[in-house]
Protein backbone atom coordinates (compact mmCIF):
# COMPACT_ATOMS: atom_id res chain seq x y z
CA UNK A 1 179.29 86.56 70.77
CA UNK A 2 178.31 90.04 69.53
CA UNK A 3 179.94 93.37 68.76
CA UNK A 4 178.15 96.50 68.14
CA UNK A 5 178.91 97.70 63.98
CA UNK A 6 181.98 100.66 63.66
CA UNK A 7 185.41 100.80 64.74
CA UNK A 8 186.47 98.35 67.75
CA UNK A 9 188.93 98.83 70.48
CA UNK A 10 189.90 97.22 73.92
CA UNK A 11 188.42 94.71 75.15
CA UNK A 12 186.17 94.41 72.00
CA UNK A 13 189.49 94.44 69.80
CA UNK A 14 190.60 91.74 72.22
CA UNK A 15 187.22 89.59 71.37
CA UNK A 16 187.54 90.04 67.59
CA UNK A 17 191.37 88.19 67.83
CA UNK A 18 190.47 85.68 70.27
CA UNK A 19 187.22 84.81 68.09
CA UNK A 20 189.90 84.88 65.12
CA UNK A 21 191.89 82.34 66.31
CA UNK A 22 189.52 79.96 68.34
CA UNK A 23 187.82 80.05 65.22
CA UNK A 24 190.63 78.97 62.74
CA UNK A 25 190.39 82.32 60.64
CA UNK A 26 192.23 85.44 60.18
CA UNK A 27 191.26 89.01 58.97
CA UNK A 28 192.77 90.77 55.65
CA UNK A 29 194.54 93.95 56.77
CA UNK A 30 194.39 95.90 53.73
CA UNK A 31 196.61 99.25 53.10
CA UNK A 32 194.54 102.41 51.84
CA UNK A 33 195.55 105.63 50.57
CA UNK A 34 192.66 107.54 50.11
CA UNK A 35 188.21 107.34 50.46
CA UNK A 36 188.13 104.78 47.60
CA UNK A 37 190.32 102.43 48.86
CA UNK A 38 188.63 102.88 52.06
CA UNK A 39 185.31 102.66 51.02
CA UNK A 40 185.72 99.91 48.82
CA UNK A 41 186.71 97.28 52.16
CA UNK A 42 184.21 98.47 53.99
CA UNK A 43 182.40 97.47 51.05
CA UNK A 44 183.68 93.83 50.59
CA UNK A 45 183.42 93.19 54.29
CA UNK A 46 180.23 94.19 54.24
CA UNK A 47 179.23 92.04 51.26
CA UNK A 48 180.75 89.14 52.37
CA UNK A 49 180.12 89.56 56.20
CA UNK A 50 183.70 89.64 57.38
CA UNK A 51 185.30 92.05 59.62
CA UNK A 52 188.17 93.63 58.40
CA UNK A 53 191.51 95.56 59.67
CA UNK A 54 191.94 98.90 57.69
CA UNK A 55 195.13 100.46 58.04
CA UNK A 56 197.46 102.95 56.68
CA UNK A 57 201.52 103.51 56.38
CA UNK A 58 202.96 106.12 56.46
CA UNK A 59 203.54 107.26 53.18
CA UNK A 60 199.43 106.12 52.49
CA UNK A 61 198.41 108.71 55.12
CA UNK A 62 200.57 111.76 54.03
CA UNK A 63 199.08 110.98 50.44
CA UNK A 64 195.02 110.96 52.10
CA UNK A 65 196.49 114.86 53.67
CA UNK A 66 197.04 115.40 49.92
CA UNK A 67 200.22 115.37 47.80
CA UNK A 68 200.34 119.10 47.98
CA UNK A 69 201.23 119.84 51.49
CA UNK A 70 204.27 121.59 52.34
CA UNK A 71 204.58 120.05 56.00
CA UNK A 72 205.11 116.15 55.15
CA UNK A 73 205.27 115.16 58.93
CA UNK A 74 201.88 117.20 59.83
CA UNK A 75 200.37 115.31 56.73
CA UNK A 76 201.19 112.27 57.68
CA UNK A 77 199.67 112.96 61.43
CA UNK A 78 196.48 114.70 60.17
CA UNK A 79 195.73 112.17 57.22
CA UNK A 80 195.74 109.44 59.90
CA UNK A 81 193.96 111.53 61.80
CA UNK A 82 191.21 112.69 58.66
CA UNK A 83 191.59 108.57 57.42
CA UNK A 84 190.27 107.27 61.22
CA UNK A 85 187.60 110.17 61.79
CA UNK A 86 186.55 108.77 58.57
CA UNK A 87 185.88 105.31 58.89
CA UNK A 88 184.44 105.93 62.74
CA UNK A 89 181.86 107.86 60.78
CA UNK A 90 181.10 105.22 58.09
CA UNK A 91 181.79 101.78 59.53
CA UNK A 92 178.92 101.35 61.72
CA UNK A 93 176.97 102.12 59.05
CA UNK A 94 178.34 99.22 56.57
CA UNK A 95 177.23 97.01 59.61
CA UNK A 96 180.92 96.12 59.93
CA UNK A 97 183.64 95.39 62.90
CA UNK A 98 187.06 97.22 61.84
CA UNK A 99 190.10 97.75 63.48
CA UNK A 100 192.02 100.31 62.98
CA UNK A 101 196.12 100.09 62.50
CA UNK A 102 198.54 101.87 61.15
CA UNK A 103 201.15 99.68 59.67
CA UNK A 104 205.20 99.74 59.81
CA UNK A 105 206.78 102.60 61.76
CA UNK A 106 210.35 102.52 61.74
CA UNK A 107 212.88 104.34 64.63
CA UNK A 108 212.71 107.25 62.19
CA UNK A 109 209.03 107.02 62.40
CA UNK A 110 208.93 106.49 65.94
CA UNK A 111 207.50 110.68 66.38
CA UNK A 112 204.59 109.63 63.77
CA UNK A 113 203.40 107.13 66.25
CA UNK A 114 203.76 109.66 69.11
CA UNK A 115 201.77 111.91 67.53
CA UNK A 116 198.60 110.31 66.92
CA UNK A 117 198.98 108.43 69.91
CA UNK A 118 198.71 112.27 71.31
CA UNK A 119 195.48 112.51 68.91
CA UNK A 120 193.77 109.29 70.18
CA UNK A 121 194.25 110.45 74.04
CA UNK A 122 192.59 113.71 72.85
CA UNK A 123 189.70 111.80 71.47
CA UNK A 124 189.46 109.12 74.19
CA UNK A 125 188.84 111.80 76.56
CA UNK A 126 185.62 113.02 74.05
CA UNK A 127 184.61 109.22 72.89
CA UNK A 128 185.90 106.95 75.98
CA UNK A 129 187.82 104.92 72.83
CA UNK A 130 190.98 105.56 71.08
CA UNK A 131 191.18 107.33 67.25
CA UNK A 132 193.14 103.85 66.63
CA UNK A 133 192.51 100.25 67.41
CA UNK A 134 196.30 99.93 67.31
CA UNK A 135 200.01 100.95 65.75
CA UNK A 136 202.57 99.14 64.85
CA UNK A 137 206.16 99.85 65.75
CA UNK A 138 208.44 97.91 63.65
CA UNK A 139 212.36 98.49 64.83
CA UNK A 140 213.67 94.96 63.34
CA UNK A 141 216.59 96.88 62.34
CA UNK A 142 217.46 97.33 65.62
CA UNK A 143 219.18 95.35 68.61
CA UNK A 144 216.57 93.25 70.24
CA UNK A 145 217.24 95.22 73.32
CA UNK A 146 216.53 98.56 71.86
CA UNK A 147 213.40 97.10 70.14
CA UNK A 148 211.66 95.65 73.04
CA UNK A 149 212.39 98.60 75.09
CA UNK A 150 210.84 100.84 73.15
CA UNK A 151 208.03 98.89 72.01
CA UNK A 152 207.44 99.09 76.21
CA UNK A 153 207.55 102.73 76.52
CA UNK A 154 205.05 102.83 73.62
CA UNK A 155 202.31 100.08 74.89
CA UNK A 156 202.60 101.44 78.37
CA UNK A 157 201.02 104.61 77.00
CA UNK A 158 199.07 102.98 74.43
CA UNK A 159 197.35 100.56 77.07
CA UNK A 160 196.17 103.17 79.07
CA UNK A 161 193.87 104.37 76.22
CA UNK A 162 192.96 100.49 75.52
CA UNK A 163 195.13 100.13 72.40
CA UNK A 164 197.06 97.26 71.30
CA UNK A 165 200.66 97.47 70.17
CA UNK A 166 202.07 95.15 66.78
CA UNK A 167 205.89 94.96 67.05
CA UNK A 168 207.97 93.10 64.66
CA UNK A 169 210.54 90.71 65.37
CA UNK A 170 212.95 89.07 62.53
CA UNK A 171 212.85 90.99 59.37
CA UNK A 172 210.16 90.98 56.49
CA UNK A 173 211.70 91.17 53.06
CA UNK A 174 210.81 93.53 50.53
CA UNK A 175 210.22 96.89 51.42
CA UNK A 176 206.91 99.06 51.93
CA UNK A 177 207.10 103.00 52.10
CA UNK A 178 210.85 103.36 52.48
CA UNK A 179 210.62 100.18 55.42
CA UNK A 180 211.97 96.93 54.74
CA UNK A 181 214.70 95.21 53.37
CA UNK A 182 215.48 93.86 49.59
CA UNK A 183 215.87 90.61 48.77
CA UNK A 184 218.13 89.01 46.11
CA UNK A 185 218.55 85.92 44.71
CA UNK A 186 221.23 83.57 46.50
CA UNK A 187 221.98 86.06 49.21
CA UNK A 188 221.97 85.20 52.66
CA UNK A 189 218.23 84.76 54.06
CA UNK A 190 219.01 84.06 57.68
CA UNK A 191 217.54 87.48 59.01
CA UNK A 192 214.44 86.80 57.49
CA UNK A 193 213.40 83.55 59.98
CA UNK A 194 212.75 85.08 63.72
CA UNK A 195 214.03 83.20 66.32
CA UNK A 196 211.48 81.65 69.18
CA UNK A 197 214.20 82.91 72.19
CA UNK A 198 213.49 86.50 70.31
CA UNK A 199 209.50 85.65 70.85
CA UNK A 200 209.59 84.79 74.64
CA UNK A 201 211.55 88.01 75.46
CA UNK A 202 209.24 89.96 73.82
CA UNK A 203 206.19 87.79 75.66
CA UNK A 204 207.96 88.08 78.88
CA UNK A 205 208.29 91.76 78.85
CA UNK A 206 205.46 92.87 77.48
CA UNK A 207 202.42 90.96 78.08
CA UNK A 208 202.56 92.40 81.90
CA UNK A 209 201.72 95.74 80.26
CA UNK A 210 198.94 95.45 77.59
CA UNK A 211 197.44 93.89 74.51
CA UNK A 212 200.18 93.10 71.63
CA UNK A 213 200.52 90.96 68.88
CA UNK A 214 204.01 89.81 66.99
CA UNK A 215 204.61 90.29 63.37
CA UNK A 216 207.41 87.35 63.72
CA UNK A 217 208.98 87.07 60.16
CA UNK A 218 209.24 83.27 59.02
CA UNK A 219 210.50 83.51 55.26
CA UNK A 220 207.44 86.00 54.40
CA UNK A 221 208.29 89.54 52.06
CA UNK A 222 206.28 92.40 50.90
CA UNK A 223 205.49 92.37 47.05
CA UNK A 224 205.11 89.41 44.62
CA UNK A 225 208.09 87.22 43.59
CA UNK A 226 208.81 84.90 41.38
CA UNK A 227 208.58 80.92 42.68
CA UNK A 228 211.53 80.03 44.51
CA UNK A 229 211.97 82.74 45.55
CA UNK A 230 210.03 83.08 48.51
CA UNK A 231 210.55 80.44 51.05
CA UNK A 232 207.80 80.33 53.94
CA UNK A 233 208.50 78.42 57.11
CA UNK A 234 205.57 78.58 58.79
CA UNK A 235 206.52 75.97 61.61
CA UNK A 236 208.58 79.01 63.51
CA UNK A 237 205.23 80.09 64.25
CA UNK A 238 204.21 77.05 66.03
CA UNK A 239 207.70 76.70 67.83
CA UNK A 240 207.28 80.15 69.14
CA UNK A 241 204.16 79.15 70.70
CA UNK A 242 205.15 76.00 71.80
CA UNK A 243 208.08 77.94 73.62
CA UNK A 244 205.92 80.53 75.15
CA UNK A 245 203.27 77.92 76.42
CA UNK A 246 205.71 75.28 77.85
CA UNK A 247 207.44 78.55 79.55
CA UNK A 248 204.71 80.04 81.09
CA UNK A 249 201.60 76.94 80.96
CA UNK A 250 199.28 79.05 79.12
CA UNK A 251 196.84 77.62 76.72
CA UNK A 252 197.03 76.99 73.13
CA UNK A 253 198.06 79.32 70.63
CA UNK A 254 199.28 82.16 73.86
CA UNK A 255 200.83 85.18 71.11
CA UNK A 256 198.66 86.94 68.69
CA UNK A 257 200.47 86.50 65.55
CA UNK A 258 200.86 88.60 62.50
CA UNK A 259 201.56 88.01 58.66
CA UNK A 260 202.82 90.45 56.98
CA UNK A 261 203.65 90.22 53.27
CA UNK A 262 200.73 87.81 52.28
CA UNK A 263 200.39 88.95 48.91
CA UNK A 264 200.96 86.20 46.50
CA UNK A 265 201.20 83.25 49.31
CA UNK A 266 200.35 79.85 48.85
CA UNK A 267 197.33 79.10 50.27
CA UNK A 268 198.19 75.83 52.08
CA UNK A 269 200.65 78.07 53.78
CA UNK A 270 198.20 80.47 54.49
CA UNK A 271 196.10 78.06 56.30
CA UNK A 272 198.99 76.28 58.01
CA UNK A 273 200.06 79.93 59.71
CA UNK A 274 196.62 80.45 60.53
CA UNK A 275 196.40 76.95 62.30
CA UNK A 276 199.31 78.22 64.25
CA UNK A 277 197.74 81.43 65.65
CA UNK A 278 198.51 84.09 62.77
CA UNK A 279 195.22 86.42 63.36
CA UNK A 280 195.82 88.84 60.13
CA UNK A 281 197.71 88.80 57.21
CA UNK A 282 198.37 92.26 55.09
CA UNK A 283 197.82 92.02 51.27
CA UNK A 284 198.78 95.45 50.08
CA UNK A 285 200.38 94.11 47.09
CA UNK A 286 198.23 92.57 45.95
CA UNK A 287 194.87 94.67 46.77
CA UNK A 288 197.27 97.82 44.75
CA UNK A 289 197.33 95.79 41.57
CA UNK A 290 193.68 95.14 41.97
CA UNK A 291 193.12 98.98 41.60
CA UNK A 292 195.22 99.77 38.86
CA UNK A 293 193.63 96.88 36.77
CA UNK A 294 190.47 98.36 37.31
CA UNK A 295 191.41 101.53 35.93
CA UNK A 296 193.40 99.90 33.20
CA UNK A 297 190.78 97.80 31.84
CA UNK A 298 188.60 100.80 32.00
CA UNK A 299 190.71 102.85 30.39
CA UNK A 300 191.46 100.15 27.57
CA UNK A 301 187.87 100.05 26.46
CA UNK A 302 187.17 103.77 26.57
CA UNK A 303 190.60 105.19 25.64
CA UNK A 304 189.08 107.91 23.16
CA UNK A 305 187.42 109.68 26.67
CA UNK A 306 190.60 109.85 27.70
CA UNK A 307 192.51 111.90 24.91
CA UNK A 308 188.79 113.79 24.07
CA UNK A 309 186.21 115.64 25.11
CA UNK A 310 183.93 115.21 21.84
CA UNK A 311 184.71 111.67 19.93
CA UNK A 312 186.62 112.76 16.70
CA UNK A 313 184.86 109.47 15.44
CA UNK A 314 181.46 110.30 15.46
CA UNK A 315 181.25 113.48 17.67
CA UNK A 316 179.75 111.99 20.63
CA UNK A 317 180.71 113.93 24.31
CA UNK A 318 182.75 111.59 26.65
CA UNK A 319 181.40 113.34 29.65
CA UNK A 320 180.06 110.09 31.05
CA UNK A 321 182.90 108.07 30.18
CA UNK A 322 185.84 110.23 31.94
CA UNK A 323 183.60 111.13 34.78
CA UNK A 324 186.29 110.41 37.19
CA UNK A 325 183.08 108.13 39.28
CA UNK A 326 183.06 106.06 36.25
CA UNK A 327 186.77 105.04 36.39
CA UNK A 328 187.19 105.21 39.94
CA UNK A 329 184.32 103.12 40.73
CA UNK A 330 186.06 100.71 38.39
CA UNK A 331 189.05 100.83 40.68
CA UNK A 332 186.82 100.00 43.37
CA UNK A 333 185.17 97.03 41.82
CA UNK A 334 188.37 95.22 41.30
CA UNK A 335 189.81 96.40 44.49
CA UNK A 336 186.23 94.52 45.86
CA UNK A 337 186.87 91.34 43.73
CA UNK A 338 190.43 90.37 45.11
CA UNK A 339 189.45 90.74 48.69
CA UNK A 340 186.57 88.49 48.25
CA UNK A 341 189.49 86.03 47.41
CA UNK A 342 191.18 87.35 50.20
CA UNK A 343 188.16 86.65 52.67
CA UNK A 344 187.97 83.36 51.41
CA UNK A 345 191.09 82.55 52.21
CA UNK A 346 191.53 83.56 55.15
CA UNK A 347 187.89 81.79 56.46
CA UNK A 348 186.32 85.16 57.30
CA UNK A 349 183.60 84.96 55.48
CA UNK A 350 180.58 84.60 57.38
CA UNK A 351 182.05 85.22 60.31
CA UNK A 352 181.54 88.90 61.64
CA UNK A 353 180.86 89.26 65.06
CA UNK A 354 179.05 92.67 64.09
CA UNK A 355 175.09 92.61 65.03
């Protein structure tokens, strides 16, 4: 099978997960803030010939709007907005598949999704394709009830522009742009393993209405923790599907499954989630700490370019030292490096379907 190079959607989206998991690999969703991020996975994908999901919270598209904008729900719209007009414009050309996702969206959120669902029905109109391959909604926090039912409103408007919908169900620990939960030593970690029953409901109501995928929580939290912490039950991944295909007789592997808070995972877990249908795994953490190293180890062996224009050692300009290229594109290198670990874990590499 073969997808044309860019930004997929519909039934091509549906392809790229279905190759994912008949294929025993998964795709690194990676968080970006701004061009360089950006640029730098279409950069790894393209060097290692993976397809890749780029996608933004919140909090990361306000910031690509710019820090200085008065109106911080408007930024957040029109940097998702700017953020997907860019990589539409680029991908193709990094001979790339990418989806397109922006990641947790709380009830409070719920008008961010709105609105750029409002944008990509605008641009389907222009392009016959959405300005996103898909949005999360994550309302864990609420009743399961309340979740579902507006996770149905949304896809039901989403599917008629051929997008896909990632809920959450259970709770991921940690917390990412104001969303999540803490997690403490000792305390009660019950809410963070979804329950199967939880799984069907959410199958049952919305798989009549479009493309989804599940971001069931089994143990898994955003940012790095010390071991023993962290306790990762992958097998409530393979009991959901187990449920939903006794249930309803469907084939193997029925949900499209999500892992969020991959960063620092073992990789035998990896793999065992991905045997059980996970499709993508986020690595924010992870890919963040890549940056700043870059720029710290750049800045540790040029430090005087950072304090001076002329070297008070021997009077040489630092122009080409603190060209802000320089230590970016040090960023970027880094940021490069980890997900070429991250590709290898996950078994992309090798395996675009872009031609």
């Amino acid at each position: 099978m073969a997808l044309k190079p860019g930004v997929v959607s519909g039934e091509e989206y549906i392809e790229l997960v279905n190759a994912c998991k008949d294929g025993g690999y998964a795709l690194a969703a990676v968080n970006c803030v701004g061009t360089n991020s950006v640029n730098a996975v279409m950069e790894a994908a393209a060097k290692k010939n993976s397809d890749v999901i780029i996608q933004f919270s919140n909090g990361g598209t306000q910031f690509y709007a710019g820090a200085g904008m008065e109106d911080a729900f408007q930024a957040k719209v029109l940097g998702a907005v700017s953020a997907a007009q860019h990589v539409h414009l680029l991908a193709e050309h990094y001979g790339i598949c990418a989806v397109l996702h922006t990641d947790h969206a709380n009830k409070k959120l719920i008008p961010w999704v709105d609105a750029m669902v409002e944008h990509s029905e605008t641009y389907y109109k222009q392009h016959g394709k959405a300005l996103y391959s898909s949005h999360m909604l994550d309302l864990s926090e609420e009743s399961i009830d309340d979740n579902l039912n507006e996770c149905a409103r949304m896809l039901e408007r989403m599917a008629k522009l051929d997008m896909s919908l990632e809920i959450e169900l259970g709770i991921t620990g940690g917390e990412e742009d104001g969303v999540g939960h803490d997690i403490e030593e000792g305390a009660d970690s019950s809410h963070l393993y979804t329950q199967p029953e939880d799984v069907l409901k959410a199958y049952d109501l919305l798989s009549p209405i479009g493309h989804f995928s599940v971001a069931a929580s089994f143990g898994n939290v955003h940012g790095v923790y010390k071991p023993g912490n962290v306790k990762l039950r992958p097998e409530i991944l393979r009991n959901s599907q187990s449920l939903v295909c006794d249930t309803h007789g469907t084939g193997h592997n029925p949900l499209n499954l999500v892992f969020h808070g991959g960063s620092g995972s073992e990789k035998a877990k990896i793999a065992e989630a991905i045997s059980y249908g996970v499709f993508k795994m986020n690595i924010d953490t992870d890919t963040q700490f890549a940056f700043a190293e870059g720029v710290g180890k750049y800045v540790d062996q040029h430090g005087n370019a950072f304090k001076y224009q002329i070297d008070p050692e021997d009077g040489t300009p630092q122009k080409k030292f603190y060209d802000p290229r320089k230590w970016l594109r040090a960023a970027e290198n880094s940021f490069v490096t980890r997900l070429d670990e991250a590709f290898e874990d996950l078994g992309s590499i090798g395996r675009s379907l872009a031609k």
